[in-house]
C-alpha atoms as a PDB file:
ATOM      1  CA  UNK A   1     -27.238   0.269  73.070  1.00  0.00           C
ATOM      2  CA  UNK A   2     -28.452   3.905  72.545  1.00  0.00           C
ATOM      3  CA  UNK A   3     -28.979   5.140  69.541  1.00  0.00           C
ATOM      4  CA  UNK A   4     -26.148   7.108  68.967  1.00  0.00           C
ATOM      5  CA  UNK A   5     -23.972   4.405  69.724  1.00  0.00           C
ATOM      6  CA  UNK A   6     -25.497   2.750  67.170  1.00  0.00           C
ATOM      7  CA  UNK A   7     -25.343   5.186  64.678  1.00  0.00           C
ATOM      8  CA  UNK A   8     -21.421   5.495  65.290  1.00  0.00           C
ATOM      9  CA  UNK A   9     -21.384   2.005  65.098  1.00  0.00           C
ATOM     10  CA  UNK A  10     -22.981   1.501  61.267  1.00  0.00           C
ATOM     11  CA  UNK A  11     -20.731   4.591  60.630  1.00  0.00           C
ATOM     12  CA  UNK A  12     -17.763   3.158  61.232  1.00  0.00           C
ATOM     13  CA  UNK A  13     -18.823  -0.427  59.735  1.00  0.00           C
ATOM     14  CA  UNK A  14     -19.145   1.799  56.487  1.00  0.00           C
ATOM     15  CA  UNK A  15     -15.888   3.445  56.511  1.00  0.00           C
ATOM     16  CA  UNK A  16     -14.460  -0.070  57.291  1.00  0.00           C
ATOM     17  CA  UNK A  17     -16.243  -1.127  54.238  1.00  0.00           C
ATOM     18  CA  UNK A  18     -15.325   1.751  52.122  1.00  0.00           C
ATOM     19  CA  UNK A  19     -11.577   1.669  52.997  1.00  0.00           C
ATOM     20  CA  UNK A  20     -11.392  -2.073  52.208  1.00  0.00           C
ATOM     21  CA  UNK A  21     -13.402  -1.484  48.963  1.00  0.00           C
ATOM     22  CA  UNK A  22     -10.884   1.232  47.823  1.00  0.00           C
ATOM     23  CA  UNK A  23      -7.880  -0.722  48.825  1.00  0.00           C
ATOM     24  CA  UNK A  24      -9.277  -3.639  46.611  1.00  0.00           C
ATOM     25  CA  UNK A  25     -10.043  -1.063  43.758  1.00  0.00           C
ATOM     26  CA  UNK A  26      -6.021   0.563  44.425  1.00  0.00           C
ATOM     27  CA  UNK A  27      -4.601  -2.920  44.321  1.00  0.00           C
ATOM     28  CA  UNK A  28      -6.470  -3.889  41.047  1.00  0.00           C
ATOM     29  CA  UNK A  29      -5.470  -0.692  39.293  1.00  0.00           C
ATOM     30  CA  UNK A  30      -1.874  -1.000  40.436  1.00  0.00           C
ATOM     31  CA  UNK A  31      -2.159  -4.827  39.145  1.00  0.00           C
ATOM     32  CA  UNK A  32      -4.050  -4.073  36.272  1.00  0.00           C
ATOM     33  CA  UNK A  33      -1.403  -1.221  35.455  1.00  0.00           C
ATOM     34  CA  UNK A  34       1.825  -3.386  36.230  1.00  0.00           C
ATOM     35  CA  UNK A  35       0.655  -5.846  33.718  1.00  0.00           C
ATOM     36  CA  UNK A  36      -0.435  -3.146  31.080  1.00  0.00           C
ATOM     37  CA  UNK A  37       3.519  -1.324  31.921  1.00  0.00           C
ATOM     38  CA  UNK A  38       4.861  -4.797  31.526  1.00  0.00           C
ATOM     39  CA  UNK A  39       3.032  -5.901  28.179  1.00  0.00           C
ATOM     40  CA  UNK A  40       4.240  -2.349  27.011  1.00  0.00           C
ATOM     41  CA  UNK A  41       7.967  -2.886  28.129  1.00  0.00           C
ATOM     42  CA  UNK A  42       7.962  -6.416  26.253  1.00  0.00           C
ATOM     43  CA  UNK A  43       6.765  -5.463  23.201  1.00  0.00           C
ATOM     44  CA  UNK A  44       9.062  -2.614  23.116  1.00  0.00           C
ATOM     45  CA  UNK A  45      12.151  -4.503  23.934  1.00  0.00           C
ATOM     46  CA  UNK A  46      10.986  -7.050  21.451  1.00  0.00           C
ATOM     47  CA  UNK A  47      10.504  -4.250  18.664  1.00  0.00           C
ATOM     48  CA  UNK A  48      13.747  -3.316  19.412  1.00  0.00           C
ATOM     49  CA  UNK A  49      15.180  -6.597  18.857  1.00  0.00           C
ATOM     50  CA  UNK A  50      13.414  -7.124  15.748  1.00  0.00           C
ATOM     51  CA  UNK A  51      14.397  -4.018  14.086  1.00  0.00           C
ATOM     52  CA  UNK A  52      18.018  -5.163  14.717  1.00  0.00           C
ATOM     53  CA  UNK A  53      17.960  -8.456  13.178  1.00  0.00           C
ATOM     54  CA  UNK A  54      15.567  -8.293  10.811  1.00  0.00           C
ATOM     55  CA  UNK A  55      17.019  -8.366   7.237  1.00  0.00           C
ATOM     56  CA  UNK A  56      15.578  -8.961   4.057  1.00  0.00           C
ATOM     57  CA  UNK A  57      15.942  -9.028   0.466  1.00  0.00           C
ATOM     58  CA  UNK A  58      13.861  -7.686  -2.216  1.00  0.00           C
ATOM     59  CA  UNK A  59      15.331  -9.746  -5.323  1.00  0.00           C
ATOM     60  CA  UNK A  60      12.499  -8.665  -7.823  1.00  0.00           C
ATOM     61  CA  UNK A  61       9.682  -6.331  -8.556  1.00  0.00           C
ATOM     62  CA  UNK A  62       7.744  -6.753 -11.499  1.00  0.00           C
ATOM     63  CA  UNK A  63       4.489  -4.701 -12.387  1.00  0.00           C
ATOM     64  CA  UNK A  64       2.597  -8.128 -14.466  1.00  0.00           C
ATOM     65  CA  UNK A  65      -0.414  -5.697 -15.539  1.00  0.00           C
ATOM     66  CA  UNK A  66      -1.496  -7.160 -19.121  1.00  0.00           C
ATOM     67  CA  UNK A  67      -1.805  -4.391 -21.548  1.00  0.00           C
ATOM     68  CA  UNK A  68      -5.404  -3.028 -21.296  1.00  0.00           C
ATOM     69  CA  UNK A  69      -7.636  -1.162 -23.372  1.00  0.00           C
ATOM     70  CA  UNK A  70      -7.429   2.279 -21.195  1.00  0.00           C
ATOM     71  CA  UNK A  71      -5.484   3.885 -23.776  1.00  0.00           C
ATOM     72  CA  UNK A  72      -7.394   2.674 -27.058  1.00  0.00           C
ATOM     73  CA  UNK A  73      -9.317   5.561 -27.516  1.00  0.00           C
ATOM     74  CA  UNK A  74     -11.136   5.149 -30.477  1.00  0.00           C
ATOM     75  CA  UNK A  75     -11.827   1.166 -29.739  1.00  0.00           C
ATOM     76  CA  UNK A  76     -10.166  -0.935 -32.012  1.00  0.00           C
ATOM     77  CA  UNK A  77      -8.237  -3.094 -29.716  1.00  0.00           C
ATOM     78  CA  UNK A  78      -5.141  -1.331 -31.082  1.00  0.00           C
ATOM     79  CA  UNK A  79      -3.183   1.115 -29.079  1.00  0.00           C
ATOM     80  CA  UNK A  80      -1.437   2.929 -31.925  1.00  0.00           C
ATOM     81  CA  UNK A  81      -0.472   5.831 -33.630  1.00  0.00           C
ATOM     82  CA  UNK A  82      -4.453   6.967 -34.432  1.00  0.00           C
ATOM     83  CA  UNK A  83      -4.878   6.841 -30.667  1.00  0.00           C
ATOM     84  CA  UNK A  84      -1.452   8.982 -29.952  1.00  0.00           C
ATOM     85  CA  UNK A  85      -3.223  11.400 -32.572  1.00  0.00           C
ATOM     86  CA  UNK A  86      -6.373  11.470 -30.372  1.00  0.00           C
ATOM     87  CA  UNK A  87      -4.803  12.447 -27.425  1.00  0.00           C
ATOM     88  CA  UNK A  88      -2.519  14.804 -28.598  1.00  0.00           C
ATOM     89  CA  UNK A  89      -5.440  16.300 -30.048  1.00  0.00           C
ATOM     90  CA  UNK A  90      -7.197  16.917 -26.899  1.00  0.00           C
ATOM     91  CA  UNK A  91      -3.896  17.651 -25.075  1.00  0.00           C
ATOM     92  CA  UNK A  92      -4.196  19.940 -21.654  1.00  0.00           C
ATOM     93  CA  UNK A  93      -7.211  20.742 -19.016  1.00  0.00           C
ATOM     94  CA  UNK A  94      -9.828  18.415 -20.575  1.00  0.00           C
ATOM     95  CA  UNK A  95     -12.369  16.785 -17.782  1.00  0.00           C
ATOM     96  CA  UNK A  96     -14.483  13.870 -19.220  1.00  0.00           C
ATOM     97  CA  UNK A  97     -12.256  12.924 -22.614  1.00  0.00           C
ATOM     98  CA  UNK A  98     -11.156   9.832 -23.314  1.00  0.00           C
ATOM     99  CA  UNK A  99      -7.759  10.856 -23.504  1.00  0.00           C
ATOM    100  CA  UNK A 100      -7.830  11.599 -19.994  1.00  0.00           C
ATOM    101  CA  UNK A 101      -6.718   7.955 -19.063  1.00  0.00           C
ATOM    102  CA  UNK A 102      -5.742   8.860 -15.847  1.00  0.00           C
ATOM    103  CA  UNK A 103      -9.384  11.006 -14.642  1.00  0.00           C
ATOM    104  CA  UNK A 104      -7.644  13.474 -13.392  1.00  0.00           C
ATOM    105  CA  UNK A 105      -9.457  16.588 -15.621  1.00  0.00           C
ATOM    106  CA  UNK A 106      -6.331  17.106 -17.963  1.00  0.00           C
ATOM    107  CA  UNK A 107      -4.540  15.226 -20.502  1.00  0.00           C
ATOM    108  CA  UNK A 108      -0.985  15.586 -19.984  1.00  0.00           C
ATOM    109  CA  UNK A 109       2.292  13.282 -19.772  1.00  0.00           C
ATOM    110  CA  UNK A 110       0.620  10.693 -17.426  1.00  0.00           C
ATOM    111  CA  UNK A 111      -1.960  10.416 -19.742  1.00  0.00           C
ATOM    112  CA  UNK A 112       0.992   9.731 -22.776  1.00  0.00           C
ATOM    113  CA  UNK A 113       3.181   7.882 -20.556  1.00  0.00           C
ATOM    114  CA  UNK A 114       0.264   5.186 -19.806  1.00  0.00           C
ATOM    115  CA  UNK A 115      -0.536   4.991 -23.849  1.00  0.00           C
ATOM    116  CA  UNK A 116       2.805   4.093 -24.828  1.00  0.00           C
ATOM    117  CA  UNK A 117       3.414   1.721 -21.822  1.00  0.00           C
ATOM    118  CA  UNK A 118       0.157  -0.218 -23.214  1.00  0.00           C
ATOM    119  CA  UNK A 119       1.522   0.076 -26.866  1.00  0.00           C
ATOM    120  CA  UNK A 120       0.303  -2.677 -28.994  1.00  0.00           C
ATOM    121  CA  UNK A 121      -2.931  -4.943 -29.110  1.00  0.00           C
ATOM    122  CA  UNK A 122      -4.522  -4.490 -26.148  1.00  0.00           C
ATOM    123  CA  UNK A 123      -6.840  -7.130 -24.007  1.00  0.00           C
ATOM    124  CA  UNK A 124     -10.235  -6.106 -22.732  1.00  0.00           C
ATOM    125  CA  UNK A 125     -10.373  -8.626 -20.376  1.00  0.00           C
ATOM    126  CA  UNK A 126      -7.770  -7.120 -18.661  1.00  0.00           C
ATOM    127  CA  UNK A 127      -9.631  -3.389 -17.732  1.00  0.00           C
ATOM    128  CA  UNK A 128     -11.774  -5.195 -14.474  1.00  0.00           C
ATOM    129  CA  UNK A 129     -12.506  -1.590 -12.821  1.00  0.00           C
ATOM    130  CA  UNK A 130     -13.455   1.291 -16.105  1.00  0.00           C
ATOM    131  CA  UNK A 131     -11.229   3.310 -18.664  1.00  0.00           C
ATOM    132  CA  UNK A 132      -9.744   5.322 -15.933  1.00  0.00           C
ATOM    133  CA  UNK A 133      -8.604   3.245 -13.206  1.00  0.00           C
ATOM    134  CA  UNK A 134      -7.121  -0.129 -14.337  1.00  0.00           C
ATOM    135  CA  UNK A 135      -6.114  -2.975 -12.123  1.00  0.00           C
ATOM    136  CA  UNK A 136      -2.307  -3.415 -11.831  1.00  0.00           C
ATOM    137  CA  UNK A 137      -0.683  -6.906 -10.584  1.00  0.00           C
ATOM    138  CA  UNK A 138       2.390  -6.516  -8.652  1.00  0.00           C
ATOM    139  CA  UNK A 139       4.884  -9.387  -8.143  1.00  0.00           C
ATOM    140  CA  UNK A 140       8.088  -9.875  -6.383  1.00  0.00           C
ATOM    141  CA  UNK A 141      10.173 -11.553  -4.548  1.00  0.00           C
ATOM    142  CA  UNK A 142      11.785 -11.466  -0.724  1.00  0.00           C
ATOM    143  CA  UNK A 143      14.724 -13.181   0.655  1.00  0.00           C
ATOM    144  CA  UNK A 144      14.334 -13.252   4.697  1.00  0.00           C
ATOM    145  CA  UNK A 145      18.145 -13.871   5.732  1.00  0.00           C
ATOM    146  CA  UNK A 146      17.024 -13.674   9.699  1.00  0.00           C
ATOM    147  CA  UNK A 147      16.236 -16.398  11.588  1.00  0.00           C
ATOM    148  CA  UNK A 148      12.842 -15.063  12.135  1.00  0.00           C
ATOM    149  CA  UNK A 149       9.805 -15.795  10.702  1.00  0.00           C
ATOM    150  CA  UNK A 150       7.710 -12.821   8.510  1.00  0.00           C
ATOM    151  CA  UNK A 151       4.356 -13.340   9.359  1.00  0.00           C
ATOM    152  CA  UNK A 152       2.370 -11.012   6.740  1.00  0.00           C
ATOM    153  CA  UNK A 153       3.575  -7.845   5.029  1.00  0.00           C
ATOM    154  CA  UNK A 154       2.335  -4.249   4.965  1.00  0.00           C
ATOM    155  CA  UNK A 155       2.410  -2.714   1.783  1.00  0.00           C
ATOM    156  CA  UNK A 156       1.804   1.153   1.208  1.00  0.00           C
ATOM    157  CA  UNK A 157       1.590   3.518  -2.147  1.00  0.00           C
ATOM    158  CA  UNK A 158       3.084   6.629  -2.232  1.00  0.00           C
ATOM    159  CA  UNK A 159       1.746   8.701  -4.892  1.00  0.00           C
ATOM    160  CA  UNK A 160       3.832  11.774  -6.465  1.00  0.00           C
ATOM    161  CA  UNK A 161       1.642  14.637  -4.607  1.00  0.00           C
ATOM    162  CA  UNK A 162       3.149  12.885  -1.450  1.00  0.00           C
ATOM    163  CA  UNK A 163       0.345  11.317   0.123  1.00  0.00           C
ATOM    164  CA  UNK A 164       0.130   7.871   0.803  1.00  0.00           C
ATOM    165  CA  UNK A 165      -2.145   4.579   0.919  1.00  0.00           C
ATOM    166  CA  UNK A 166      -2.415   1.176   2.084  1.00  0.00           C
ATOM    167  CA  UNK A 167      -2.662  -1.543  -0.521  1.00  0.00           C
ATOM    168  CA  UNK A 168      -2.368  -4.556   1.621  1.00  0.00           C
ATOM    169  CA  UNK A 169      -2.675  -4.047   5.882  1.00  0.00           C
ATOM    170  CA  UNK A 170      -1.922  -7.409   5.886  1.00  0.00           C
ATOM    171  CA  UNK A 171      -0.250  -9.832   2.965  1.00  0.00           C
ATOM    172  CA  UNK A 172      -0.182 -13.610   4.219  1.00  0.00           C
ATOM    173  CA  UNK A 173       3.775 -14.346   4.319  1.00  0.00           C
ATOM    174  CA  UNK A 174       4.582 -17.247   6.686  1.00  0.00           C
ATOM    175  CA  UNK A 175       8.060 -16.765   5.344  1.00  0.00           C
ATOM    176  CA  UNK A 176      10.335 -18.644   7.282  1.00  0.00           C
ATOM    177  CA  UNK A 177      14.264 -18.222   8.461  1.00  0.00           C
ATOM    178  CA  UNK A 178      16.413 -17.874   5.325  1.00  0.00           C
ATOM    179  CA  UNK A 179      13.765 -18.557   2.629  1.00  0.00           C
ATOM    180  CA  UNK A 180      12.906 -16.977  -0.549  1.00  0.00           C
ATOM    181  CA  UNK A 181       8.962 -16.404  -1.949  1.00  0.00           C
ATOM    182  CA  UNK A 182       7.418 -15.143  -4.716  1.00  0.00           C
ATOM    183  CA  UNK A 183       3.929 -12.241  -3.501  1.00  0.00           C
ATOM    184  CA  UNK A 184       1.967 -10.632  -5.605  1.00  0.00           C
ATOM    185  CA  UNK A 185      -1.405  -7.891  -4.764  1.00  0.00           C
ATOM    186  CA  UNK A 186      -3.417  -5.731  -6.967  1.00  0.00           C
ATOM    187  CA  UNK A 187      -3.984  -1.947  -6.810  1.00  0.00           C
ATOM    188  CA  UNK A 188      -5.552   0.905  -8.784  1.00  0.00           C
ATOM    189  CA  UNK A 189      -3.389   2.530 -11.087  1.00  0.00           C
ATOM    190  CA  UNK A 190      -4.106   6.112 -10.988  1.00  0.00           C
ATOM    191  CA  UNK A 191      -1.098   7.176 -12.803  1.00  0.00           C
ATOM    192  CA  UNK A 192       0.038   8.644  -9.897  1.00  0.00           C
ATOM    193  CA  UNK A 193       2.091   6.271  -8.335  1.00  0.00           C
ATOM    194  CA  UNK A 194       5.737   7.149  -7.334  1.00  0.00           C
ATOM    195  CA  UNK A 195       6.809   4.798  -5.286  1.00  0.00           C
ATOM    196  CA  UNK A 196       5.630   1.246  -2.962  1.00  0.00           C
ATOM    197  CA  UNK A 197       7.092   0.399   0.681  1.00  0.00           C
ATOM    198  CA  UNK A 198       6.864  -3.079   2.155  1.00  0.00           C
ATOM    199  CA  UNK A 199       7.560  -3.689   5.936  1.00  0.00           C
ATOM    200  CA  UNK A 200       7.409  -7.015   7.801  1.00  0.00           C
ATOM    201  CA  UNK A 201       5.053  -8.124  10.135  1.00  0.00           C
ATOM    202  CA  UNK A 202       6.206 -10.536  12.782  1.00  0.00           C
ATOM    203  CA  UNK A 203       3.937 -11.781  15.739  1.00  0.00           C
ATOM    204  CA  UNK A 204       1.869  -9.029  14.701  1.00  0.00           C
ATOM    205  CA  UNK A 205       4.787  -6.367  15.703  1.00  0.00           C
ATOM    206  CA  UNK A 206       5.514  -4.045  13.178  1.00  0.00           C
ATOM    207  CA  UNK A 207       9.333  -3.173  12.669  1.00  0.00           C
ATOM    208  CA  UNK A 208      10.822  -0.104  11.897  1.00  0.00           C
ATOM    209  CA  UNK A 209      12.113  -1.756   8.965  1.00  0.00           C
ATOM    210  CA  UNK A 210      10.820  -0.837   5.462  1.00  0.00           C
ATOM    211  CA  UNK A 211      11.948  -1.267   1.612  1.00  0.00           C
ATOM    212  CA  UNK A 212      11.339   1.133  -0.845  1.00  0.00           C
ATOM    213  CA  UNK A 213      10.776  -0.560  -4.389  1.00  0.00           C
ATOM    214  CA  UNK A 214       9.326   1.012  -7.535  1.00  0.00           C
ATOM    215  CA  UNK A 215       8.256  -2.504 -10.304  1.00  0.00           C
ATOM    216  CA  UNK A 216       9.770  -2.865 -13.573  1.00  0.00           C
ATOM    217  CA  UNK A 217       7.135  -2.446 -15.949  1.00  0.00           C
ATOM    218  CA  UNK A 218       6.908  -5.462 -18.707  1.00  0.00           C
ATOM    219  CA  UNK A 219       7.601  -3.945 -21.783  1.00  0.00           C
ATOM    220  CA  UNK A 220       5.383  -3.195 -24.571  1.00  0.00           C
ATOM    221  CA  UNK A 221       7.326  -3.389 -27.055  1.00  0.00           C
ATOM    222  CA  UNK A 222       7.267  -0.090 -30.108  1.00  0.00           C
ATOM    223  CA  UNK A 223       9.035  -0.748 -32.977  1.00  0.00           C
ATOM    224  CA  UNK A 224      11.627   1.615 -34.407  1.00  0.00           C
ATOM    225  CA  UNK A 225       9.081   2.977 -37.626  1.00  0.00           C
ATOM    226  CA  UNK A 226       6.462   3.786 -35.547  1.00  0.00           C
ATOM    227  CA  UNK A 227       9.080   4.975 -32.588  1.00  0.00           C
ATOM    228  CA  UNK A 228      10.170   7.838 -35.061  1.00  0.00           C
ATOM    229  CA  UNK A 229       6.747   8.356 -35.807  1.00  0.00           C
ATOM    230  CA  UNK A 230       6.173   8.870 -32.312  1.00  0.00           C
ATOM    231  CA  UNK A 231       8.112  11.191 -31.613  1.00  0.00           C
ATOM    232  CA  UNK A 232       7.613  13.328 -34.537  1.00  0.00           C
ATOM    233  CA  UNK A 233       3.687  13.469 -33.485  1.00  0.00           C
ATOM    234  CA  UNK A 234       4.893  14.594 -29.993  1.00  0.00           C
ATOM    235  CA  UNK A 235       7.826  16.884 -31.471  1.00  0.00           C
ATOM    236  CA  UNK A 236       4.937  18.567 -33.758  1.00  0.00           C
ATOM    237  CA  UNK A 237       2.829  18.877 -30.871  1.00  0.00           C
ATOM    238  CA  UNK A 238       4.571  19.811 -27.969  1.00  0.00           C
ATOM    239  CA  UNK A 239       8.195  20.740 -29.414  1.00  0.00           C
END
């Protein structure tokens, strides 16, 4: 055999070897794609069922924060009518004061709405992060009335300026078919907060299903003298 014939030869071995090589590589793709289209398809029918039988119940909400000592500004373990009088006193854009509870650089009606929602002795024990950004505890309580099982729960803030964060990608559920549980998770409180949303998790597919819940905070009770007292310091101050 000549040379050339040999040349066509090994050319024509390689384009043999090349076409099989890309039909293995087309047929792998195609399979590799089929499955990835299918997976897709599945999960989306699946989402779609779940969005249209999931169903639950939030029967509670309850913000179980103890009263902290953010709002005793001049450290008595009181939060009273001296400490109203303190931040009154340093009432609008003031960055760094104590009476700026909520860190923001201004003492305003967060800042008063926090004091008098921690009215009363306070506990120190209960301020884990600094003066600015206490811990609250958030309970509540779901009814699932599917016959589905709620794997974990995905619970987001949104805070009054409209953005948004996540408190909890994942809370540990296992709540089954028709069964009612008690949660509860931590966040910051900022002052800021306007509302929470909770949204199932089953077989880590995440329903267009959400419930909008803002907790019922456990009152700190003010009693009628110093209530009128209150608001004649605010009346004075800010008519």
């Amino acid at each position: 055999m000549n040379k050339k014939a040999i040349s066509s030869l090994i050319s024509v071995v390689l384009l043999v070897g090349l076409s099989v090589t890309s039909i293995v590589l087309i047929a792998t793709y195609s399979q590799d794609l089929f499955k990835s289209t299918k997976e897709s398809s599945e999960k989306a029918i699946k989402q779609f069922s779940l969005e249209r039988n999931v169903n639950l119940v939030l029967d509670s909400a309850v913000d179980t924060s103890q009263v902290s000592c953010s709002a005793d500004l001049n450290n008595d373990k009181v939060v009273d009518t001296e400490d109203l009088a303190i931040l009154l006193g340093a009432w609008g854009p003031n960055p760094g004061n104590p009476a700026d509870i909520t860190g923001n650089g201004i003492v305003n009606a967060d800042d008063l709405a926090l004091l008098l929602g921690n009215w009363g002795s306070c506990d120190a024990a209960a301020q884990t992060v600094s003066a600015f950004t206490p811990t609250n505890s958030i309970e509540f309580t779901v009814t699932n009335q599917a016959d589905m099982t709620i794997s974990s729960f995905l619970i987001k803030r949104y805070k009054k300026d409209g953005s948004k964060e996540v408190i909890q990608e994942s809370l540990p559920a296992n709540l089954g078919p028709y069964q009612q549980k008690k949660f509860s998770f931590n966040y910051q409180d900022d002052g800021q907060t306007d509302y929470f949303e909770l949204s199932p998790i089953i077989d880590d597919i995440i329903p267009n299903y959400n419930i909008k819940f803002t907790p019922k905070k456990l009152s700190h009770s003010i009693s009628s003298e110093d209530q009128l007292i209150i608001d004649e310091m605010i009346k004075e101050k800010l008519g």
